[in-house]
Protein backbone atom coordinates (compact mmCIF):
# COMPACT_ATOMS: atom_id res chain seq x y z
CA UNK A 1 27.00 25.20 -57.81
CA UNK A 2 28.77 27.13 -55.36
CA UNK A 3 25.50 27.39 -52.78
CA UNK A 4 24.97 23.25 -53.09
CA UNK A 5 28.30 23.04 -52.19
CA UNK A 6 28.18 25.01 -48.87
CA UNK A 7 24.36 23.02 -48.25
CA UNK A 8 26.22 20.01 -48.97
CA UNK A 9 29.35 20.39 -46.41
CA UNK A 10 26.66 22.14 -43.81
CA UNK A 11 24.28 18.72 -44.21
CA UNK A 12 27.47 16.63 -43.31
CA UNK A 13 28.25 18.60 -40.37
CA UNK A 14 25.09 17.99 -39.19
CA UNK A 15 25.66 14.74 -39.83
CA UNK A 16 28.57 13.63 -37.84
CA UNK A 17 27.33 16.32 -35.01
CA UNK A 18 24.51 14.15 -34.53
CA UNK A 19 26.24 10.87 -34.41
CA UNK A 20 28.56 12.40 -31.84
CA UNK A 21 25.68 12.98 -29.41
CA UNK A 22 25.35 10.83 -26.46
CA UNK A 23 22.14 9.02 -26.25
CA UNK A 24 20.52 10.30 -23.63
CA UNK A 25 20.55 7.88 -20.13
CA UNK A 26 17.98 5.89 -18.19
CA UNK A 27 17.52 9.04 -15.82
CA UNK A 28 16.46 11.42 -18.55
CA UNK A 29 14.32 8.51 -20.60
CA UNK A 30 12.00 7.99 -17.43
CA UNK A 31 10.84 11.25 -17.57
CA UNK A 32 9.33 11.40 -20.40
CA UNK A 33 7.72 7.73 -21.29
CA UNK A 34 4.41 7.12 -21.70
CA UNK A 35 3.40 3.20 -20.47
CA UNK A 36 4.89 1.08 -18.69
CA UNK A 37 4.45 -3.39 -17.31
CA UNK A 38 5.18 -5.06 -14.21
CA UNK A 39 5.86 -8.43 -14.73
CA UNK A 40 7.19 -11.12 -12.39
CA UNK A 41 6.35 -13.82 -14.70
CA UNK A 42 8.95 -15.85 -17.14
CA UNK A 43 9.94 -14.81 -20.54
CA UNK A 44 7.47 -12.85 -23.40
CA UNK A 45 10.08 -10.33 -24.18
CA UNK A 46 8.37 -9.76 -27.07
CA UNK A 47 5.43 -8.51 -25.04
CA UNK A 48 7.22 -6.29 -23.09
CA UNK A 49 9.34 -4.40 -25.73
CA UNK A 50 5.83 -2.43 -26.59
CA UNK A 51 6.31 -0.94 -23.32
CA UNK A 52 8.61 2.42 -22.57
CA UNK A 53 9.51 0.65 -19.36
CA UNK A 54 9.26 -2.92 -17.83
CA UNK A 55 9.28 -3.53 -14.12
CA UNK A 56 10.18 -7.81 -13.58
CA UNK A 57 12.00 -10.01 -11.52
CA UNK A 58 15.94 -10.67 -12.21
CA UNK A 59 15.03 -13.72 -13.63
CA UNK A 60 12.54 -13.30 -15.85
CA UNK A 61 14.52 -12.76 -18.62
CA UNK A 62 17.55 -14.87 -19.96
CA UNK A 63 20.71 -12.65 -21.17
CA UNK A 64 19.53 -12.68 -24.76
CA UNK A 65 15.83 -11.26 -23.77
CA UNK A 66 17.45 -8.62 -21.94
CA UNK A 67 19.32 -7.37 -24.69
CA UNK A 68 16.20 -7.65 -27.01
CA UNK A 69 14.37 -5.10 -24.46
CA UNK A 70 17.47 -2.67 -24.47
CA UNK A 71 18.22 -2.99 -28.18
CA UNK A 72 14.14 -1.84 -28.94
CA UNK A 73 15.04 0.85 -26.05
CA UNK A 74 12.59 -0.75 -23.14
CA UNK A 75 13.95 0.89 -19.92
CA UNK A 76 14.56 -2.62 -17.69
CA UNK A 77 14.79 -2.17 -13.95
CA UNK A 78 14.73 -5.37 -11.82
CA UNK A 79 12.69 -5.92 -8.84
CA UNK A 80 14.21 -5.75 -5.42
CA UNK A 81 12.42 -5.96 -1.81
CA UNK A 82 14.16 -3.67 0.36
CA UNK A 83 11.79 -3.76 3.40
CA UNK A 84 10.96 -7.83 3.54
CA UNK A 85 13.02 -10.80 2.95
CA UNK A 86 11.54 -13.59 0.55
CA UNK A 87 12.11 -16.96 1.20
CA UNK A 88 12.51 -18.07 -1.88
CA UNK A 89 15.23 -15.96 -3.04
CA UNK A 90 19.20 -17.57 -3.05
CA UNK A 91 20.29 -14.34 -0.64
CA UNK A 92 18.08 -15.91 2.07
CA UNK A 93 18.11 -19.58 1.22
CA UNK A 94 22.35 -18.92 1.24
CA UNK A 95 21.98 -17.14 4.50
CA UNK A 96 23.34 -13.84 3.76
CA UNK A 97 19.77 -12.85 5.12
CA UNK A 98 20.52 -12.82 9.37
CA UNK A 99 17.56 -13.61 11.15
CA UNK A 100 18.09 -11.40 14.04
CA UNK A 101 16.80 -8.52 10.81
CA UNK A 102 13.04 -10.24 11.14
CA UNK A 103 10.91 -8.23 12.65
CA UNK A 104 7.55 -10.12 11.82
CA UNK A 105 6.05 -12.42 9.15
CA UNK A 106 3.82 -10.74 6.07
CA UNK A 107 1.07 -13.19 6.12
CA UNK A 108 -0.36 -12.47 2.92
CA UNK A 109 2.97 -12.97 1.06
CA UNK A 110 5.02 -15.55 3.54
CA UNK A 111 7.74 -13.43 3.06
CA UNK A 112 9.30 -11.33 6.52
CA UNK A 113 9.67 -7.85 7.82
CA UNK A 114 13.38 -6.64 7.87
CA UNK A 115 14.39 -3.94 9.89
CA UNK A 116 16.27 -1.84 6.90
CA UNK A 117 18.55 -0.32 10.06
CA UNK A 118 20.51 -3.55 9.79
CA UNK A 119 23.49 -1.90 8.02
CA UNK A 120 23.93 -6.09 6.74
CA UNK A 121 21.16 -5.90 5.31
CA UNK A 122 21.87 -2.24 4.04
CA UNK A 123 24.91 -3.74 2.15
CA UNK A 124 23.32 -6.95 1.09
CA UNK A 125 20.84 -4.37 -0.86
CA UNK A 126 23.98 -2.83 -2.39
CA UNK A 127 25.54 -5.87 -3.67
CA UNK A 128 22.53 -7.27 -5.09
CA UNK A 129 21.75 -3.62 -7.28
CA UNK A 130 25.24 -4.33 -7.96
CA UNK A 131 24.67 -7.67 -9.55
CA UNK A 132 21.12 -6.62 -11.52
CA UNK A 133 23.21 -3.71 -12.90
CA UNK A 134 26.21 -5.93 -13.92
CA UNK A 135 23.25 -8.35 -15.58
CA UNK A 136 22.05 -5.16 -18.00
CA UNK A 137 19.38 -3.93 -15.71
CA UNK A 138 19.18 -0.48 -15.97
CA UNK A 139 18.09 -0.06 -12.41
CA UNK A 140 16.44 -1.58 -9.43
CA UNK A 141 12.37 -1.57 -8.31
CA UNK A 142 12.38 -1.03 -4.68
CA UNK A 143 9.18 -2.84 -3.32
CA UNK A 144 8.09 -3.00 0.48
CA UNK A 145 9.40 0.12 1.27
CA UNK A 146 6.02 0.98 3.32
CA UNK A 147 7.43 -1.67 5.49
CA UNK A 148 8.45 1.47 8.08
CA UNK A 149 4.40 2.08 8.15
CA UNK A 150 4.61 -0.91 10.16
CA UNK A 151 7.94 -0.15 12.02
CA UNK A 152 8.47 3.56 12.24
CA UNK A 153 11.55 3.10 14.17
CA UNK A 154 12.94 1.69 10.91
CA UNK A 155 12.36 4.75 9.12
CA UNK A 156 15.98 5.80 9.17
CA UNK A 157 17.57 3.09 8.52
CA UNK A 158 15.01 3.22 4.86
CA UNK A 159 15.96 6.76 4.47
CA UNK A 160 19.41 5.45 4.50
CA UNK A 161 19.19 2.39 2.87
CA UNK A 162 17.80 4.26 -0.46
CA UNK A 163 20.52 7.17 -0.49
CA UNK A 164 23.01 4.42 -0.11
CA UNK A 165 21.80 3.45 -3.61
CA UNK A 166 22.02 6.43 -5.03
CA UNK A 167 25.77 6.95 -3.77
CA UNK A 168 26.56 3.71 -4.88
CA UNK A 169 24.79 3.92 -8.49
CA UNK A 170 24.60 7.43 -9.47
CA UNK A 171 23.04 6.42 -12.84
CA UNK A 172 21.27 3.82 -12.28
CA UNK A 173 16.91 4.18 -12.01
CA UNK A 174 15.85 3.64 -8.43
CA UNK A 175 11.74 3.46 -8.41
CA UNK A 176 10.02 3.62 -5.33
CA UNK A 177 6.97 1.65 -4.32
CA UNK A 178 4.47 3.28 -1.87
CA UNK A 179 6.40 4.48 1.49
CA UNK A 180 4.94 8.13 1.26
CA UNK A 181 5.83 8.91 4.52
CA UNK A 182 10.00 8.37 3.41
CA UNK A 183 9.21 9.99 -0.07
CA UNK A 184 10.15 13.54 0.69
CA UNK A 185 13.47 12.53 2.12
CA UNK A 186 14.39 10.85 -0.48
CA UNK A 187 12.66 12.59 -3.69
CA UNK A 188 16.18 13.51 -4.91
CA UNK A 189 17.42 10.14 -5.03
CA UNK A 190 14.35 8.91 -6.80
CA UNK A 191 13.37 8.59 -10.80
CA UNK A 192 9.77 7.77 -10.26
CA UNK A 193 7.76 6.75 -7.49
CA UNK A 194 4.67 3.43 -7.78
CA UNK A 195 1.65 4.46 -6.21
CA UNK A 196 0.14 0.58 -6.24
CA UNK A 197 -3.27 0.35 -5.11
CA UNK A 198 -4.28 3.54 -6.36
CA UNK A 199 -8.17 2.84 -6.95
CA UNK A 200 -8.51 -0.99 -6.89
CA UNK A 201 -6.46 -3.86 -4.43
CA UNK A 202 -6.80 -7.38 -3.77
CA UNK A 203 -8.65 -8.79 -0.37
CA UNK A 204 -7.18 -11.52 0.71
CA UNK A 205 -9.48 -12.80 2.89
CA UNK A 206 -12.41 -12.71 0.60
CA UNK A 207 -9.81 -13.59 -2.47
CA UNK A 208 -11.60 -10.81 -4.71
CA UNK A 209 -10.20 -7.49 -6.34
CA UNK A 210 -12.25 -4.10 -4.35
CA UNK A 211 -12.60 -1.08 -5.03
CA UNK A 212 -10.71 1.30 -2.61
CA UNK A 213 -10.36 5.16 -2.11
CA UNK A 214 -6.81 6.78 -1.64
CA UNK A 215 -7.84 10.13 -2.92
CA UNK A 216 -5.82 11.75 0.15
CA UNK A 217 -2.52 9.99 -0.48
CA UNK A 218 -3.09 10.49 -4.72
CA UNK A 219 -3.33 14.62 -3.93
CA UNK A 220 0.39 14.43 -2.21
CA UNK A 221 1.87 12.43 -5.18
CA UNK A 222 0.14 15.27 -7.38
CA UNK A 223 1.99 17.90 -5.88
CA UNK A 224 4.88 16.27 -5.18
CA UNK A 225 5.40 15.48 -9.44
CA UNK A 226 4.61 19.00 -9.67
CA UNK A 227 7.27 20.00 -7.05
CA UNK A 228 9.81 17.56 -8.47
CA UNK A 229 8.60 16.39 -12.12
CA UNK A 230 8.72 12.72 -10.79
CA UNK A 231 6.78 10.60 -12.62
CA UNK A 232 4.18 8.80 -10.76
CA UNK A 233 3.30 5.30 -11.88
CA UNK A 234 -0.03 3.73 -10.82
CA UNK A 235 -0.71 0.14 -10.48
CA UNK A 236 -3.63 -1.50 -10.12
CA UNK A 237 -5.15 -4.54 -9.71
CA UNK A 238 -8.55 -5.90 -11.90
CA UNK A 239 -9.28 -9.34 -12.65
CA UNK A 240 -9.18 -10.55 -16.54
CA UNK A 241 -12.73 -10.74 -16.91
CA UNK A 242 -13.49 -7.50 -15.75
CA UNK A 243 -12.55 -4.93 -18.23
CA UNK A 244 -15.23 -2.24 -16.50
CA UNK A 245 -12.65 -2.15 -13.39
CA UNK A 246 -9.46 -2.11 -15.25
CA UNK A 247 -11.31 1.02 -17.53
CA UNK A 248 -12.40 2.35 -14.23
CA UNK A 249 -9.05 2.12 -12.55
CA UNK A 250 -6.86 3.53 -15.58
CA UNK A 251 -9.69 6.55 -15.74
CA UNK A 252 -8.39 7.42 -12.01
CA UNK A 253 -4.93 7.24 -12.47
CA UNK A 254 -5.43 9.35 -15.67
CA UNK A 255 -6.88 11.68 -13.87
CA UNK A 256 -4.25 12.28 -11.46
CA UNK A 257 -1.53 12.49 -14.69
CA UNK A 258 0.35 9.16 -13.18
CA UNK A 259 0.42 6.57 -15.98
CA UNK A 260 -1.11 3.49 -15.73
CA UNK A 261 -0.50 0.16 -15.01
CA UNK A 262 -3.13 -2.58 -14.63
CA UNK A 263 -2.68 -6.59 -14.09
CA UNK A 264 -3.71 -9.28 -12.10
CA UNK A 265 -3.15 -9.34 -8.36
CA UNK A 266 0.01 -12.36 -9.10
CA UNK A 267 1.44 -10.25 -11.62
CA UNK A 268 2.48 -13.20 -13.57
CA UNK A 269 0.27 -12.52 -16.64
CA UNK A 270 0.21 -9.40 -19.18
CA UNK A 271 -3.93 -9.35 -19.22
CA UNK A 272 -5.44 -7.68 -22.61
CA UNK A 273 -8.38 -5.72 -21.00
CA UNK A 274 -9.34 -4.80 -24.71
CA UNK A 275 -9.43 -1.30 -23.39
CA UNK A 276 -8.75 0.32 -26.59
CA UNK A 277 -11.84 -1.76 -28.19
CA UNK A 278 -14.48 -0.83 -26.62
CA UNK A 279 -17.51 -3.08 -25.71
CA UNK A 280 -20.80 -3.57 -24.45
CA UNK A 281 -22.22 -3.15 -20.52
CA UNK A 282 -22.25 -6.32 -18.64
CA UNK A 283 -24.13 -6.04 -15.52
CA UNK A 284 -23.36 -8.73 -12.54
CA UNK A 285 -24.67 -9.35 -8.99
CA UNK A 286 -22.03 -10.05 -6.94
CA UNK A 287 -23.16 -10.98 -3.54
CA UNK A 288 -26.13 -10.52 -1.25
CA UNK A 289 -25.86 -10.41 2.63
CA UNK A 290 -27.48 -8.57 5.28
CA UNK A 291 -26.85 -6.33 8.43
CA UNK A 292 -28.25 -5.54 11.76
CA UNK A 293 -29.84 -7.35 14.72
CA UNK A 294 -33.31 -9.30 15.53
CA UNK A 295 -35.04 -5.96 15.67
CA UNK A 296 -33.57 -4.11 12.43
CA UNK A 297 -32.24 -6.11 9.31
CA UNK A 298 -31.10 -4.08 6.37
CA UNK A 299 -30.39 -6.43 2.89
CA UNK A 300 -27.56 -5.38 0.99
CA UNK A 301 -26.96 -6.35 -2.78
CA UNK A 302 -23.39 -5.32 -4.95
CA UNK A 303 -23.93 -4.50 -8.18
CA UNK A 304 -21.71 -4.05 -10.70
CA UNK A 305 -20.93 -3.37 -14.31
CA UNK A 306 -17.88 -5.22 -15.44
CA UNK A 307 -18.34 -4.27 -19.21
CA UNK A 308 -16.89 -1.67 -20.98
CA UNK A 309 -20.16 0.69 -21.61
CA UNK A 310 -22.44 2.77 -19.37
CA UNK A 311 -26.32 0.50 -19.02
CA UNK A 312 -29.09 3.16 -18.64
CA UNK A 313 -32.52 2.77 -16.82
CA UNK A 314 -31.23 -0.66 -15.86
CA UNK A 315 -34.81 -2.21 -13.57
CA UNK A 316 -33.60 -3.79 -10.18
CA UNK A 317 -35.80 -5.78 -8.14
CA UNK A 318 -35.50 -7.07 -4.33
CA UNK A 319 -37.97 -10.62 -3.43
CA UNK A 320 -37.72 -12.44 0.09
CA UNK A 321 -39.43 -15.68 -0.77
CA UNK A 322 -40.98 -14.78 -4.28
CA UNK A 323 -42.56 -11.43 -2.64
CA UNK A 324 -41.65 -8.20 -3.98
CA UNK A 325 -39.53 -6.12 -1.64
CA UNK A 326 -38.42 -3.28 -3.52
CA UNK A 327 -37.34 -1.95 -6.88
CA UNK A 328 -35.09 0.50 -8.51
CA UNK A 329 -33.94 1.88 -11.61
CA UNK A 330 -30.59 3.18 -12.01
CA UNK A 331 -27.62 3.95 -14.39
CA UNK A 332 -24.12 1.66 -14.47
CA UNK A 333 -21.54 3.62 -15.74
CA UNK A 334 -18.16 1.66 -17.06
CA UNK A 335 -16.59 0.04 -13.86
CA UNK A 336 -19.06 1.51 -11.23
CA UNK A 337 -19.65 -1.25 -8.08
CA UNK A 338 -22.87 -0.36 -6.23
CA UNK A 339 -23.90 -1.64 -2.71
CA UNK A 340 -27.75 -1.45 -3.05
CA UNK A 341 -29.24 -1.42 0.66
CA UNK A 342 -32.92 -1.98 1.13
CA UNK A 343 -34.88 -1.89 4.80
CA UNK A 344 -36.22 -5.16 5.84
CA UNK A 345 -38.95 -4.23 8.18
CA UNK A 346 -40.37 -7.95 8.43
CA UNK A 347 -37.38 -10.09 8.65
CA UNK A 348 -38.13 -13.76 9.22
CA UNK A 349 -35.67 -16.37 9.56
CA UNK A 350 -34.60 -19.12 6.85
CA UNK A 351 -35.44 -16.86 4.09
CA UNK A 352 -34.79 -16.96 0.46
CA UNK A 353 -33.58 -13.39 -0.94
CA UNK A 354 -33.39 -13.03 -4.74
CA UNK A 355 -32.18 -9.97 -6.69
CA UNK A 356 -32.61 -9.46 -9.93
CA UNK A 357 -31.27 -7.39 -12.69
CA UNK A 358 -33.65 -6.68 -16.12
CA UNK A 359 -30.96 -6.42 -18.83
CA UNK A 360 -29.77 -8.07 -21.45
CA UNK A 361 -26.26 -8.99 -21.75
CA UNK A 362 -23.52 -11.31 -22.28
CA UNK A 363 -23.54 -13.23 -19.14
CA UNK A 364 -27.43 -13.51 -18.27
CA UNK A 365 -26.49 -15.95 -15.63
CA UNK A 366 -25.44 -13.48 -13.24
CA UNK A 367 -28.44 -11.34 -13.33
CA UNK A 368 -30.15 -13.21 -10.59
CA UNK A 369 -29.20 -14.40 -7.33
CA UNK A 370 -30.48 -15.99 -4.55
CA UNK A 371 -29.66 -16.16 -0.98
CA UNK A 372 -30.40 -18.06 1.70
CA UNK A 373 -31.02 -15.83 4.80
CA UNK A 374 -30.74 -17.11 8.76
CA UNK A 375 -30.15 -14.30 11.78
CA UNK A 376 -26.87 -16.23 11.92
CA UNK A 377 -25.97 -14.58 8.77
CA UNK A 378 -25.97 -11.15 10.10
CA UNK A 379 -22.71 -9.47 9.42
CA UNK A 380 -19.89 -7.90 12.09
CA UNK A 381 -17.47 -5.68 10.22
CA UNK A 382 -13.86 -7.97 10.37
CA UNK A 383 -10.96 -6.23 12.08
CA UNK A 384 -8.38 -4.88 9.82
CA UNK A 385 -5.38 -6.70 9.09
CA UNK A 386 -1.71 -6.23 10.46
CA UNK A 387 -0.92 -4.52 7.31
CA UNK A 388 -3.87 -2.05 7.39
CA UNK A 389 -3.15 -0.83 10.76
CA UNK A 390 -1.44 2.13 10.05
CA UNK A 391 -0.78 4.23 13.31
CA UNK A 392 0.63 1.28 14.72
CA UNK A 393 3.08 2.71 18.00
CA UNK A 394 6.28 1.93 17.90
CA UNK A 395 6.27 0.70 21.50
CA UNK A 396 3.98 0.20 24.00
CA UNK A 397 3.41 3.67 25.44
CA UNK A 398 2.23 4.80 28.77
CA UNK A 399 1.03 2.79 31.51
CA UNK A 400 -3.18 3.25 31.39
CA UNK A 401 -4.99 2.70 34.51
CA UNK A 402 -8.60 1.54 34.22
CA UNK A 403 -10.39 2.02 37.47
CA UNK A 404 -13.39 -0.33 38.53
CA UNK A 405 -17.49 0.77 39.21
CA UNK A 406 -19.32 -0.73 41.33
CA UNK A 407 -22.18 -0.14 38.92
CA UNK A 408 -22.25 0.20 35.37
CA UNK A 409 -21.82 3.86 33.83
CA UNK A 410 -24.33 5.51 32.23
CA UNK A 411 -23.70 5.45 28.33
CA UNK A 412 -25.07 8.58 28.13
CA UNK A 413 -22.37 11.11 26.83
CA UNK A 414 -22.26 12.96 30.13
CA UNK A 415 -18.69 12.24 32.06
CA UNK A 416 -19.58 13.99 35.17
CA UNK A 417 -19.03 10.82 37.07
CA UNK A 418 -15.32 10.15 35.33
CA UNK A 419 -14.32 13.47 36.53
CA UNK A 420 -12.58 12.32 39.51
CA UNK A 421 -11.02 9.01 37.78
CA UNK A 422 -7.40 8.48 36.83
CA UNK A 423 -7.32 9.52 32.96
CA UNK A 424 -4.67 9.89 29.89
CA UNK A 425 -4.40 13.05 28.29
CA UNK A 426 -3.60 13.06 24.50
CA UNK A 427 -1.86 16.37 23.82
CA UNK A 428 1.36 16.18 22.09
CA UNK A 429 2.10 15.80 18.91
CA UNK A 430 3.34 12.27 18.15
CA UNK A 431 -0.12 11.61 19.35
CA UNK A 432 -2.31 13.20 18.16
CA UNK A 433 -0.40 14.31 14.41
CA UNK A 434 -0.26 11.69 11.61
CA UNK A 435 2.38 12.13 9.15
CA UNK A 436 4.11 15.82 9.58
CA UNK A 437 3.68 17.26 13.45
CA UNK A 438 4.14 20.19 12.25
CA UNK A 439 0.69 20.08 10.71
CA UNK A 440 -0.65 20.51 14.42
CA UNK A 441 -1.15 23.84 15.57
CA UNK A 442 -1.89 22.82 19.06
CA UNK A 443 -4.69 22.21 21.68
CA UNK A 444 -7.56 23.75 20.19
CA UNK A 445 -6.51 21.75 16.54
CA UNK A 446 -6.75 18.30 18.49
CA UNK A 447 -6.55 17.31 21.85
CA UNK A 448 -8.50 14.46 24.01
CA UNK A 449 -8.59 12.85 27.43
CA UNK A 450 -9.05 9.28 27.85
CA UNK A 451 -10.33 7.55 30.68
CA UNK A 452 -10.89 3.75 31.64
CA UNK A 453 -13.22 1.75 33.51
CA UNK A 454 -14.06 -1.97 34.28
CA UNK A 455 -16.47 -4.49 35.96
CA UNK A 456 -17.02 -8.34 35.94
CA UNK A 457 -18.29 -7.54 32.54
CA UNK A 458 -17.17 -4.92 30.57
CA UNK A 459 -14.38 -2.46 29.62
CA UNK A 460 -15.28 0.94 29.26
CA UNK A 461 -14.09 3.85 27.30
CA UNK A 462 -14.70 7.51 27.36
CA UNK A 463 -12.62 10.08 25.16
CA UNK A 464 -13.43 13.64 25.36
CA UNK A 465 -12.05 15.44 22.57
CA UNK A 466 -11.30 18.62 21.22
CA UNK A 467 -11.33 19.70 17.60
CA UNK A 468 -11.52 22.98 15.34
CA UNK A 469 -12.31 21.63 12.77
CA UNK A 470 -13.44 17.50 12.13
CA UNK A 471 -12.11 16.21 8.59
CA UNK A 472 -12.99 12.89 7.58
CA UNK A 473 -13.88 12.11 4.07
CA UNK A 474 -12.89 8.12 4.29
CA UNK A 475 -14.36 4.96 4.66
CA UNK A 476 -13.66 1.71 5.83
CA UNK A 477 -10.13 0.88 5.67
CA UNK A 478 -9.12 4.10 4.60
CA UNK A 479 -10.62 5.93 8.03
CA UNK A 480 -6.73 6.56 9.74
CA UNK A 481 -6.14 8.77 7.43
CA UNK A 482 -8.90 11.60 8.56
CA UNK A 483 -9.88 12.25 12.14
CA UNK A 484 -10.48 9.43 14.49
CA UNK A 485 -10.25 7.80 17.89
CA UNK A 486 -8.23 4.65 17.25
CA UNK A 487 -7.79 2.49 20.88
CA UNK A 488 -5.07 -0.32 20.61
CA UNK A 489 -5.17 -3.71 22.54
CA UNK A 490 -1.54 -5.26 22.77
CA UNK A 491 -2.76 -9.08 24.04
């Protein structure tokens, strides 16, 4: 009787211990969830409680929703732009938002660049955190931080803007969207940083979700959780009825150890990929178009298998006016786009092209198209856009002079006849070192010369340039981030 009674008073001790312990905050939570939303749309609380955190605007939830996400322990941190200034909002529509802090419009958004050195705009940043918090919010969502990749001379001002959060709000989540090249100065000030855009984006020019690679950037955030034990939250984009690129895109972030996000591009909407189901292949060709000039044309087909299994041994087949061109057989795993390129030795203009895919699956419609071909067709790779343009100077630079020839150059490689011209050399750091200069060990690592020429016709360029080693794994929009000759035109 004696030993139950000892259990007994040891079992209540526990007991009241226990419900003496603080719960643990916000801070420590984040670092140990498992899934998490972004939102911006209105209401479905009862959505977003099956989620260990939920990223939305400071309105999409009334008072009483809020609570229902805290009381079912949903870490809620409300969205805030710290880098542009949307119209929209009641801090600009009031006009606590000066417009001598616009440095440029964000076409794709409407919204405006804000130089985050402003220390108005600094403060207006503070209050508003202020008021989320005061709301319930457990924190704030800093988006549009990567504004300084388009003005690096606001890159202090950034720095400062997010450590004045963390003064001001010592436990409060701050999570950090993109703006890698700020991350390491403020890494102690963080709780988790977004890596959006991880595997998948939204053109919108063409107004259709791509594929992209940003294997380079990914590796940092890898070793910067391991540094720091951030968590590293990947968003991407995929459209509803395309489960294959949402599978594809959560695969990625999975294996990088960041946890996963996916939605569409307005993130107004809490898309059910069905990931967790399973399903069948569904092949699709997207487009058709072709490349090259009157004396080379080269047809180009995307492929793609939206469906959530791999299609084995699927038969392809190219026609230009009901004839045979060529044929394929090849294996779609879940998610994988494919740009299948065929030679078209005997182009001939107003041609149909038809590709077609021999499979059986839900949507049969799309596996055959036809295209219409003219020389007027033939494609010129688009410039990048504003926000793309990543090296972009933070002033003007040195004056260049081009010098003019009498006769054309020869476009031969040989730059015997530059020699004597005026030239720029490209030897320091700042211009030749993205990210940390540090990382450049001098002239032998990278180093160029740059010279200019003109006539009634044409500019001309010649670079010579030096290099140990050449590095360059990217494509397309992704090629600043390997080596490169980049040449700017301020009009």
């Amino acid at each position: 009787m004696r030993n139950h009674q000892v259990l007994s008073i040891v079992l209540t001790f526990i007991i009241l211990l226990s419900a003496c312990m603080p719960e643990p905050s916000g801070r420590e939570r984040i670092k140990s969830i498992g899934d998490y939303i972004v939102y911006y749309g209105e209401g479905r609380a009862d959505d977003l409680i099956r989620f260990n955190l939920a990223v939305i605007q400071p309105e999409t939830l009334d008072e009483k929703g809020l609570l229902e996400l805290k009381r079912h322990g949903t870490l809620a941190v409300a969205y805030l732009s710290v880098g542009e200034a949307e119209p929209g909002r009641p801090w600009y529509t009031d006009g606590r938002v000066d417009p001598r802090w616009l440095l440029g419009k964000n076409e794709n958004w409407g919204s405006y660049f804000v130089d985050a050195r402003q220390t108005g705009w600094q403060k207006l940043m503070l209050d508003l955190t202020g008021e989320f918090i005061e709301k319930g919010f457990d924190g704030v969502f800093l988006d549009t931080v990567d504004t300084v990749d388009a003005y690096p001379e606001t890159r202090g001002g950034m720095i400062a803007l997010i450590k004045g959060l963390r003064a001001a709000y010592p436990e409060a989540l701050i999570i950090q969207n993109r703006g890698f090249n700020v991350v390491e100065a403020v890494a102690s000030d963080l709780d988790g940083i977004m890596f959006e855009d991880l595997s998948t984006t939204y053109n919108f020019d063409s107004h259709e979700y791509i594929y992209i690679d940003s294997s380079g950037a990914a590796q940092q955030m890898v070793e910067l959780h391991e540094r720091t034990g951030l968590p590293i939250l990947a968003l991407d984009y995929a459209p509803p009825d395309n489960p294959g690129m949402a599978y594809r895109a959560f695969q990625i972030a999975r294996s990088f150890n960041f946890i996963p996000a996916i939605s569409v591009i307005e993130l107004d909407d809490i898309p059910d990929y069905h990931l967790d189901e399973g399903g069948a292949a569904d092949l699709r060709i997207r487009e058709i178009w072709a490349e090259g000039n009157g004396d080379k044309v080269t047809l180009i087909a995307r492929l793609e298998n939206v469906g959530l299994a791999d299609a084995a041994g699927v038969d392809v087949a190219l026609s230009v006016d009901g004839q045979p061109i060529s044929t394929m057989q090849k294996d779609f795993s879940i998610g994988e786009s494919y740009n299948w390129v065929v030679d078209w030795s005997e182009s001939k203009e107003n041609a149909q092209v038809a590709v077609t895919l021999d499979f059986k699956d839900r949507t049969p419609d799309d596996n055959h198209l036809e295209w219409d071909f003219t020389a007027a067709a033939l494609s010129i790779e688009p410039l990048l856009p504003p926000g793309q343009q990543r090296r972009r100077p933070s002033d003007n630079g040195p004056d260049m002079i081009a010098s003019y020839f009498n006769s054309p150059p020869m476009i031969d490689g040989d730059l015997l006849e530059w020699s004597n011209l005026p030239c720029t050399d490209v030897d320091r750091s700042d211009q030749v070192s993205y990210g940390d200069p540090a990382r450049w060990s001098g002239l032998g690592d990278l180093s160029g010369r740059v010279c200019y020429g003109w006539d009634e016709d044409n500019l001309y360029l010649a670079f010579t340039i030096h290099d140990d080693i050449i590095v360059q794994k990217y494509t397309a929009g992704n090629l600043w981030q390997g080596d490169h000759v980049e040449f700017w035109f301020d009009t």
